[in-house]
Protein backbone atom coordinates (compact mmCIF):
# COMPACT_ATOMS: atom_id res chain seq x y z
CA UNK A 1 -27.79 -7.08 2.88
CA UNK A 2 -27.03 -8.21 6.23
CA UNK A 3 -30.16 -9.66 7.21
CA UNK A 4 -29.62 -12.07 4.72
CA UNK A 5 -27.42 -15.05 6.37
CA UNK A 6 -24.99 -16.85 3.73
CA UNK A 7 -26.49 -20.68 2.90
CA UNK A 8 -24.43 -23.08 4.91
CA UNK A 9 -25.01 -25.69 2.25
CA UNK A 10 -21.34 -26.98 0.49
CA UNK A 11 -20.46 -28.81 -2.68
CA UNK A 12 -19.32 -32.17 -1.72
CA UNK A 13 -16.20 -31.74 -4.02
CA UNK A 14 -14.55 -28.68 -2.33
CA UNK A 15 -11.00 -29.39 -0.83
CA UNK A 16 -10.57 -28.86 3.25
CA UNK A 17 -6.90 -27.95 4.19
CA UNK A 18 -4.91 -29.44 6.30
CA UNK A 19 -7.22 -29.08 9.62
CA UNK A 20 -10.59 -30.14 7.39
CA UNK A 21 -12.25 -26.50 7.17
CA UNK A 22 -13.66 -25.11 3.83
CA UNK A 23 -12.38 -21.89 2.38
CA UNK A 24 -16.28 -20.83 3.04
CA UNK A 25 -15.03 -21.29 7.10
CA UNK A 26 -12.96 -18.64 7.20
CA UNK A 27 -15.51 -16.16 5.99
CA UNK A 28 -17.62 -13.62 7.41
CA UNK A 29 -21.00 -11.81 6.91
CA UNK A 30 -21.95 -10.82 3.56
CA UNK A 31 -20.36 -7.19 2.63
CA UNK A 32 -22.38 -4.38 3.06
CA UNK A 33 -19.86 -1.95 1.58
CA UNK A 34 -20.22 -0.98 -2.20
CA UNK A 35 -19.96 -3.43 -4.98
CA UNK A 36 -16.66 -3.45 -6.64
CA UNK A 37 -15.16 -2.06 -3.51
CA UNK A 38 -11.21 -3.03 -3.69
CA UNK A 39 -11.66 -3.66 0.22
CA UNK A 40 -14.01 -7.15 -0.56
CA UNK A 41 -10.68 -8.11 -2.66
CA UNK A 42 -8.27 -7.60 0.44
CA UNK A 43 -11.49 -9.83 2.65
CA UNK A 44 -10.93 -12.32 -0.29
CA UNK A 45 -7.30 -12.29 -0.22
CA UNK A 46 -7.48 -12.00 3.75
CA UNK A 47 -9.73 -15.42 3.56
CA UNK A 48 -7.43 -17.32 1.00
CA UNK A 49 -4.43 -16.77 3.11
CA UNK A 50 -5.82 -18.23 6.30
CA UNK A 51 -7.60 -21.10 4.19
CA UNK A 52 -4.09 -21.94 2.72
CA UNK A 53 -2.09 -21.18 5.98
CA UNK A 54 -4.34 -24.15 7.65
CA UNK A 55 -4.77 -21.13 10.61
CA UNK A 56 -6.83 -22.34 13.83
CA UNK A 57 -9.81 -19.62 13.50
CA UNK A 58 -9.75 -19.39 17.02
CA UNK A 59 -6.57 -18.20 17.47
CA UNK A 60 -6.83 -15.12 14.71
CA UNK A 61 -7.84 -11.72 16.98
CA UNK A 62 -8.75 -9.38 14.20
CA UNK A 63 -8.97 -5.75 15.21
CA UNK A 64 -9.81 -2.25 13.60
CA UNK A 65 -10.50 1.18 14.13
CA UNK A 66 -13.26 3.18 12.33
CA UNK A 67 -13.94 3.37 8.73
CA UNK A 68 -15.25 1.53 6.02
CA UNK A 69 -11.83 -0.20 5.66
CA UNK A 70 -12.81 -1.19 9.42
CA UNK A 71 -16.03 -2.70 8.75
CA UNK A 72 -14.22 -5.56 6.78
CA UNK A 73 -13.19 -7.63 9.91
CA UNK A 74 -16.81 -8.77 10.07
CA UNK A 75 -16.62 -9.95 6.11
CA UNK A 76 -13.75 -12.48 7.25
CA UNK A 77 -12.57 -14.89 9.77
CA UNK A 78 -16.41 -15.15 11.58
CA UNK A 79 -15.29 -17.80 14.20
CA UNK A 80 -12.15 -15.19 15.41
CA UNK A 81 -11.57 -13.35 17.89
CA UNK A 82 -12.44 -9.80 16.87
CA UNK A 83 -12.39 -5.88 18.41
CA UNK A 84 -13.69 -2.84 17.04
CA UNK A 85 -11.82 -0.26 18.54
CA UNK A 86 -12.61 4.16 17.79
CA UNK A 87 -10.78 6.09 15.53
CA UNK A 88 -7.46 5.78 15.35
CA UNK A 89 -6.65 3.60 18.62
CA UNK A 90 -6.32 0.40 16.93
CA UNK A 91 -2.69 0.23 17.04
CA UNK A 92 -3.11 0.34 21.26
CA UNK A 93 -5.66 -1.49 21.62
CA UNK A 94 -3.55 -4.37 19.76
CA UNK A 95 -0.58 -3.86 21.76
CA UNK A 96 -1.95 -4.45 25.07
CA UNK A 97 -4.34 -7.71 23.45
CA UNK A 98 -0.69 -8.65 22.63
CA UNK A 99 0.94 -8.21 25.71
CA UNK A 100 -1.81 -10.02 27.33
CA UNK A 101 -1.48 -12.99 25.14
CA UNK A 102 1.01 -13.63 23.62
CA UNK A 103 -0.32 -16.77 21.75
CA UNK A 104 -2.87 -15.32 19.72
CA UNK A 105 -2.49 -14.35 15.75
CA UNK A 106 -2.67 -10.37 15.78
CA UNK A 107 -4.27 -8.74 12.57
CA UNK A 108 -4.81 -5.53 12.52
CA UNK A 109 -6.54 -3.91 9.60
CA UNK A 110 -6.79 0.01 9.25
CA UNK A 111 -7.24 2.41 6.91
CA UNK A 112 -5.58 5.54 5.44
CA UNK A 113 -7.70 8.08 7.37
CA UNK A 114 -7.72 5.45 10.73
CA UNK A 115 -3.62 5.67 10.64
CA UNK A 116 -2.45 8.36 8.35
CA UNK A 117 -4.52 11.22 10.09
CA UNK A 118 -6.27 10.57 13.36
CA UNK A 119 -4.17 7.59 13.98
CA UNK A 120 -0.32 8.45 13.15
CA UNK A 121 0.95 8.04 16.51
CA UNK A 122 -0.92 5.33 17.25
CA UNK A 123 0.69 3.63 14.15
CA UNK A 124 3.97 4.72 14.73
CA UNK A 125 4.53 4.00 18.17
CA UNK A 126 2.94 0.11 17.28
CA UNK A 127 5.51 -0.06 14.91
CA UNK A 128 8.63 1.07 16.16
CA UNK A 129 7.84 -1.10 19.75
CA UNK A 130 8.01 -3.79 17.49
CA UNK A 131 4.53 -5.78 18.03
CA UNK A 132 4.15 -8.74 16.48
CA UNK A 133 1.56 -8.09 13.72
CA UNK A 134 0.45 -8.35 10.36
CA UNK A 135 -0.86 -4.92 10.15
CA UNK A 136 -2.88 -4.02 6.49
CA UNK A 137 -3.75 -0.74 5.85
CA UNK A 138 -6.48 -0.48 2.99
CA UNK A 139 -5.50 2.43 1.43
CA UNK A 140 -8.03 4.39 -1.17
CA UNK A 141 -6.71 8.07 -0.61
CA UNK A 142 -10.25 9.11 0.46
CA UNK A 143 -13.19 9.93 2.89
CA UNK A 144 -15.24 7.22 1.41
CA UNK A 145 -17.72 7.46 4.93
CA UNK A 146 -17.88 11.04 4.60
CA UNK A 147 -18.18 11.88 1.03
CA UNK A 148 -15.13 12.03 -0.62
CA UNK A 149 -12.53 14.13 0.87
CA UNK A 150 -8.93 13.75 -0.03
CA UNK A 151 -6.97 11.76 3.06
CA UNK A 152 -3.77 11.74 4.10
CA UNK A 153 -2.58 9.65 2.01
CA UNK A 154 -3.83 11.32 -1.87
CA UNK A 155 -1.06 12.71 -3.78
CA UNK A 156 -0.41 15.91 -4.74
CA UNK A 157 -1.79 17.06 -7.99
CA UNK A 158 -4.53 14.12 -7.83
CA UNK A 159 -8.22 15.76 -8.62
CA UNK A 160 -11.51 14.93 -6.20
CA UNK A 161 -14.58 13.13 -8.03
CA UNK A 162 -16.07 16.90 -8.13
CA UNK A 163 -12.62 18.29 -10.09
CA UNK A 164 -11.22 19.95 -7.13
CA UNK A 165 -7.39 19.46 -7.24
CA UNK A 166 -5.23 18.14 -3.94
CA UNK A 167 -2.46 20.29 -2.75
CA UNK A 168 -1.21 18.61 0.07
CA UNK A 169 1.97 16.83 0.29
CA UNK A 170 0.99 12.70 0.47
CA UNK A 171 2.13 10.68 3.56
CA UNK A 172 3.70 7.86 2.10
CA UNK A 173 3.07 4.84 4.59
CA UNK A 174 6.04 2.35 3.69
CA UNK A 175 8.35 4.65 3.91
CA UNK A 176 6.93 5.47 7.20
CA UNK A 177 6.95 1.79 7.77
CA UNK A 178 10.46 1.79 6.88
CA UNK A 179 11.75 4.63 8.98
CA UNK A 180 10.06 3.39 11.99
CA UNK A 181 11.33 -0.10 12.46
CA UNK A 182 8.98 -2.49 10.57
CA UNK A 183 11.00 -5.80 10.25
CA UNK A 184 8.67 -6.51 7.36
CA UNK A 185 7.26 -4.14 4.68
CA UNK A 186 4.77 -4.73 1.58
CA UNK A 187 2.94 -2.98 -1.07
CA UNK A 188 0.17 -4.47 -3.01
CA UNK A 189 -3.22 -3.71 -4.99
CA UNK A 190 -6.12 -5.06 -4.27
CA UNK A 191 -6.78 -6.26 -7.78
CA UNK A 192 -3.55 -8.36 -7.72
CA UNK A 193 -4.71 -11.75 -5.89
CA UNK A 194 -1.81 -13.34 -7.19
CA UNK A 195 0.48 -10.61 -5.18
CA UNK A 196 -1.29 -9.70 -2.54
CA UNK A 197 -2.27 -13.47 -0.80
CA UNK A 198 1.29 -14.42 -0.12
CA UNK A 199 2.02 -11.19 1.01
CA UNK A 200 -0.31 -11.80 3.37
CA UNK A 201 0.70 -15.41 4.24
CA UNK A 202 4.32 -14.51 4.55
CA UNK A 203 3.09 -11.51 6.98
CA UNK A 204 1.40 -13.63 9.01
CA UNK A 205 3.94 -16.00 9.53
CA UNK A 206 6.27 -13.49 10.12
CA UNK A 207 7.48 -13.14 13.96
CA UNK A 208 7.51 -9.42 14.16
CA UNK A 209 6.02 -5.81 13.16
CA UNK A 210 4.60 -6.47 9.57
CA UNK A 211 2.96 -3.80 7.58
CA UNK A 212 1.35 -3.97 4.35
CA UNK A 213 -0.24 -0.72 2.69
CA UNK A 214 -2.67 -2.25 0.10
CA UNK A 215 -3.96 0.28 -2.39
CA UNK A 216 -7.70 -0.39 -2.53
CA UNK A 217 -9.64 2.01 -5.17
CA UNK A 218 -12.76 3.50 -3.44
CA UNK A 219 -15.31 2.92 -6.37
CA UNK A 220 -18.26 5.29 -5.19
CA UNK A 221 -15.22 8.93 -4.70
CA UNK A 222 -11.95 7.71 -5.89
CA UNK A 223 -11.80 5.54 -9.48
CA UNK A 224 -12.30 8.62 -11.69
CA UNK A 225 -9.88 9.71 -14.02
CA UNK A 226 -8.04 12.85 -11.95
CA UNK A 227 -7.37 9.88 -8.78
CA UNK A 228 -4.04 8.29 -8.76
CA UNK A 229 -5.09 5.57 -6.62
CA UNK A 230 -8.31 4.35 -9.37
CA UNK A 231 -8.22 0.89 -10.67
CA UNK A 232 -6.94 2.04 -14.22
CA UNK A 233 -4.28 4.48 -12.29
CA UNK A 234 -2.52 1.96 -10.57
CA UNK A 235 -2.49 -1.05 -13.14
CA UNK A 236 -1.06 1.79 -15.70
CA UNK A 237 1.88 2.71 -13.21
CA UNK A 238 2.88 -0.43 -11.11
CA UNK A 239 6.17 -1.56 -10.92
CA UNK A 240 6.08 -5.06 -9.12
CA UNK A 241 9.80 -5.65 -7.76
CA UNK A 242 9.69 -9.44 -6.73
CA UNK A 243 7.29 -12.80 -7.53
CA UNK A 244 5.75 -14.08 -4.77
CA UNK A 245 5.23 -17.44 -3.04
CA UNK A 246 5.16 -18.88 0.48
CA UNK A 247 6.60 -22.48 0.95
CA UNK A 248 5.83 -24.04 4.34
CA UNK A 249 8.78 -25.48 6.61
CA UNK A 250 9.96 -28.44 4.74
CA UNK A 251 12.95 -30.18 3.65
CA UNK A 252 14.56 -27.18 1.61
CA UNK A 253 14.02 -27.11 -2.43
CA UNK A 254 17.30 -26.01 -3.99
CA UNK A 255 17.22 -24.59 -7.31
CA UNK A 256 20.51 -22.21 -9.15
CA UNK A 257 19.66 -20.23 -12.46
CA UNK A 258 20.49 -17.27 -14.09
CA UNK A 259 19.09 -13.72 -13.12
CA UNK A 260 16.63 -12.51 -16.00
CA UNK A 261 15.45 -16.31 -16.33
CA UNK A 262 12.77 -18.74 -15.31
CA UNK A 263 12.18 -22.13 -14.37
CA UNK A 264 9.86 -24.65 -13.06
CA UNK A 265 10.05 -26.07 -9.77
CA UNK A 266 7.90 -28.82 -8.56
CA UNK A 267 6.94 -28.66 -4.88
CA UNK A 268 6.17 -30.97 -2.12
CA UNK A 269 2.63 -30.90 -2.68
CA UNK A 270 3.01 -32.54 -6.46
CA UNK A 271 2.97 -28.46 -7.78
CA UNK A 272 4.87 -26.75 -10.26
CA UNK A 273 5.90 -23.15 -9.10
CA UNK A 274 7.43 -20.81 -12.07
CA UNK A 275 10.31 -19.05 -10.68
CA UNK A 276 11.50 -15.93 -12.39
CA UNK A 277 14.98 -14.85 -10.79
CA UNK A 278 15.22 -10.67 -10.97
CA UNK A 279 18.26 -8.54 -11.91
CA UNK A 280 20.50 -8.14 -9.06
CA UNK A 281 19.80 -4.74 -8.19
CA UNK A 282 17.07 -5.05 -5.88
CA UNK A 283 17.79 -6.43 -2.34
CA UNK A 284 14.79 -6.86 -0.44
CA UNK A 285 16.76 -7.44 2.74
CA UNK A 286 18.41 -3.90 2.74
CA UNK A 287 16.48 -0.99 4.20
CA UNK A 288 18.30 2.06 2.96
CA UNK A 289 18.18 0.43 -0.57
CA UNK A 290 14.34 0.04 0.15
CA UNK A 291 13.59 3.62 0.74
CA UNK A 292 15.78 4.84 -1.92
CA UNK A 293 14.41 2.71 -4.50
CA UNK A 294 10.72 3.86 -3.30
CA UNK A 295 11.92 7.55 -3.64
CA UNK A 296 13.38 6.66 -7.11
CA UNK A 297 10.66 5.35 -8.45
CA UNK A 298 8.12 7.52 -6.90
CA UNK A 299 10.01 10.72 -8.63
CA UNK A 300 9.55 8.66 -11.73
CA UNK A 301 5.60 7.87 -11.38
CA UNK A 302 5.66 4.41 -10.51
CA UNK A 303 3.85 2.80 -7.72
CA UNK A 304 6.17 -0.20 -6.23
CA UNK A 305 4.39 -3.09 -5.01
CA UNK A 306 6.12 -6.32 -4.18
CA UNK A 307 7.97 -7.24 -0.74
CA UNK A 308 9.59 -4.51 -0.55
CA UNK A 309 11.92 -4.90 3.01
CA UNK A 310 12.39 -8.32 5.09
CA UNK A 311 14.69 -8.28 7.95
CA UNK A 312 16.24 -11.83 8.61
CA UNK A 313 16.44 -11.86 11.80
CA UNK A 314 13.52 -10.20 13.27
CA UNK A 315 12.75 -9.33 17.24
CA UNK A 316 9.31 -8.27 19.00
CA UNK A 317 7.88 -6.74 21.94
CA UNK A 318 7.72 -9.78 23.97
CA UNK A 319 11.75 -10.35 23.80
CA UNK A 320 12.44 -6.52 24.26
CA UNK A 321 10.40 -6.75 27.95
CA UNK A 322 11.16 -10.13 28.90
CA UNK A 323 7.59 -11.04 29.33
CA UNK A 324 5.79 -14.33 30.11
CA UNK A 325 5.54 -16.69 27.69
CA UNK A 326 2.43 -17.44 29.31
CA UNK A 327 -1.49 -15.27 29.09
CA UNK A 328 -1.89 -13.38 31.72
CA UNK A 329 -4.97 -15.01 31.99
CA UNK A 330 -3.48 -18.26 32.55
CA UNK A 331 -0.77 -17.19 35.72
CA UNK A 332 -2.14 -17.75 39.31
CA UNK A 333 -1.36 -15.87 42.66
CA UNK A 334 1.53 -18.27 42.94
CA UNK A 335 3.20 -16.86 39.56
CA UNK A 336 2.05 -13.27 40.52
CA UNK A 337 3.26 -12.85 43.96
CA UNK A 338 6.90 -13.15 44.46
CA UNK A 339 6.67 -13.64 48.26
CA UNK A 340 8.25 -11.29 50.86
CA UNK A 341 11.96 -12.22 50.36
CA UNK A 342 11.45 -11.47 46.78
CA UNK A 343 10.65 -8.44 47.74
CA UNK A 344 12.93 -7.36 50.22
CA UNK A 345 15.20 -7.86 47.43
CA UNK A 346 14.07 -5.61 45.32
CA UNK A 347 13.05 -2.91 48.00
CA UNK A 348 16.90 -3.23 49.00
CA UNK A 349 18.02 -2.46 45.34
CA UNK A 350 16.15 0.58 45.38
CA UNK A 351 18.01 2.36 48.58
């Protein structure tokens, strides 16, 4: 229940990182939404990544649109930034936060009905302008605020807690993703930690539009036989296409082995990371191959999770326009005004 605050008690054996805060920093308020909602497991993931990532709190702005996917801001990251927005305008409502200020750490978490329905435009125009994001869209294929209706996103042929059979044609987000311009593009489940926390770390640190659809069964309408987005559903049918792991900048750790093999490799921090090289066929760096392979396997019943699409070289907003490197906030009249020669100048290039 909300009115009942978290103790703020700690064991004296839990581990800061790097800039001395507790995992239990970089929560929220306790979780009003239903218990063994997959949403708490993105929060937890969404938590774990920060905690590891040794992110300032104060430099996280956290925003979201309407939903119960949208409620989960307040369950993590208490001492951010953080902005409610209505239905569907999150996307906006980021992009001018991000123009503004540059120097902030955007997230921006949505859900299927806040971008697939209301808010496609909004999502589309976010991601093809190339903000720099790390934009999750909990993604449960139903209504869950409004009694179970099929979203945008429910496939075809999937059946409504009540029997009733979808008939609609699914709007596949990646791919949308994909098509649009998103330098970086993920798929996870929100009962795969172990996937879906460096997805979410490597996201983050990514300098560019990064989108992550995160299946997230909706317990109360949506984890019934007939669904194809239920917990059972999507552990039956997943088709993982990398192993994850995020390494911070260091001096490099060079390893050569076979594809179809694993080794150990121990890290800087004293670790041992299992590496487990795929077969060659999958390059996560080439987009075409991306949304071919997600057509493939979606034609064959699989769901793909993984990193599915990471452009090298990545560009944003900011270095389209030219902006400030500076927050608005921060620039006086002397930076603003260009003084009357300045703009005689540009009044001349104009006639």
């Amino acid at each position: 229940m909300t009115y009942i605050a978290k103790p703020k008690l700690h064991h004296p054996a839990l581990t800061p990182n790097g800039l001395g805060f507790l995992r239990r920093d970089y929560e929220g308020s306790v979780s009003t939404l239903c218990a063994g909602c997959g949403h708490d497991s993105i929060s937890a993931a969404i938590i774990q990544a920060a905690y590891e990532l040794d992110l300032p709190p104060h430099r996280v702005a956290k925003l979201s649109g309407i939903g119960c996917s949208s409620k989960t801001p307040d369950y993590f990251l208490g001492n951010s930034h953080g902005f409610n927005t209505v239905h569907g305008r999150m996307p906006s409502v980021l992009t001018g936060a991000n123009l503004a200020n540059r120097e902030l750490i955007y997230l921006g978490v949505s859900g299927d009905g806040d971008s697939a329905s209301i808010g496609l435009g909004q999502f589309a125009h976010a991601i093809r302008r190339g903000v720099n994001m790390t934009y999750i869209v909990e993604n449960n294929g139903v209504y869950g605020l409004t009694k179970g209706q099929f979203s945008a996103t429910s496939d075809r042929g999937s059946k409504s807690k009540k029997g009733v059979v979808n008939h609609d044609a699914a709007i596949d987000m990646v791919s949308l993703a994909l098509q649009l311009g998103a330098t970086f593009v993920a798929r996870s489940f929100s009962g795969d930690k172990a996937q879906l926390v460096p997805l979410i770390k490597a996201a983050i640190r990514h300098p560019g539009p990064a989108f992550i659809d995160t299946l997230s069964p909706c317990v109360q309408f949506n984890n019934h036989a007939g669904s194809t987005k239920s917990y059972d559903y999507v552990r039956e049918h997943n088709e993982a296409v990398n192993r994850l792991d995020v390494i911070a900048d260091r001096k490099p750790i060079e390893v050569d082995y076979e594809p179809g093999t694993t080794i150990s490799v121990t890290q800087h921090d004293g670790s041992v990371l299992s590496l487990h090289k795929l077969a060659d066929h999958y390059d996560a760096t080439d987009r075409i191959a991306a949304m071919a392979y997600l057509a493939e396997r979606q034609a064959a019943g699989e769901i793909v999770t993984g990193l599915l699409y990471l452009n090298p070289d990545p560009g944003d907003l900011h270095g389209a326009l030219g902006t400030t490197e500076r927050p608005l906030n921060s620039l006086s009249d002397a930076d603003l005004v260009p003084g009357q020669a300045a703009l005689d100048r540009i009044n001349a290039g104009l006639r």
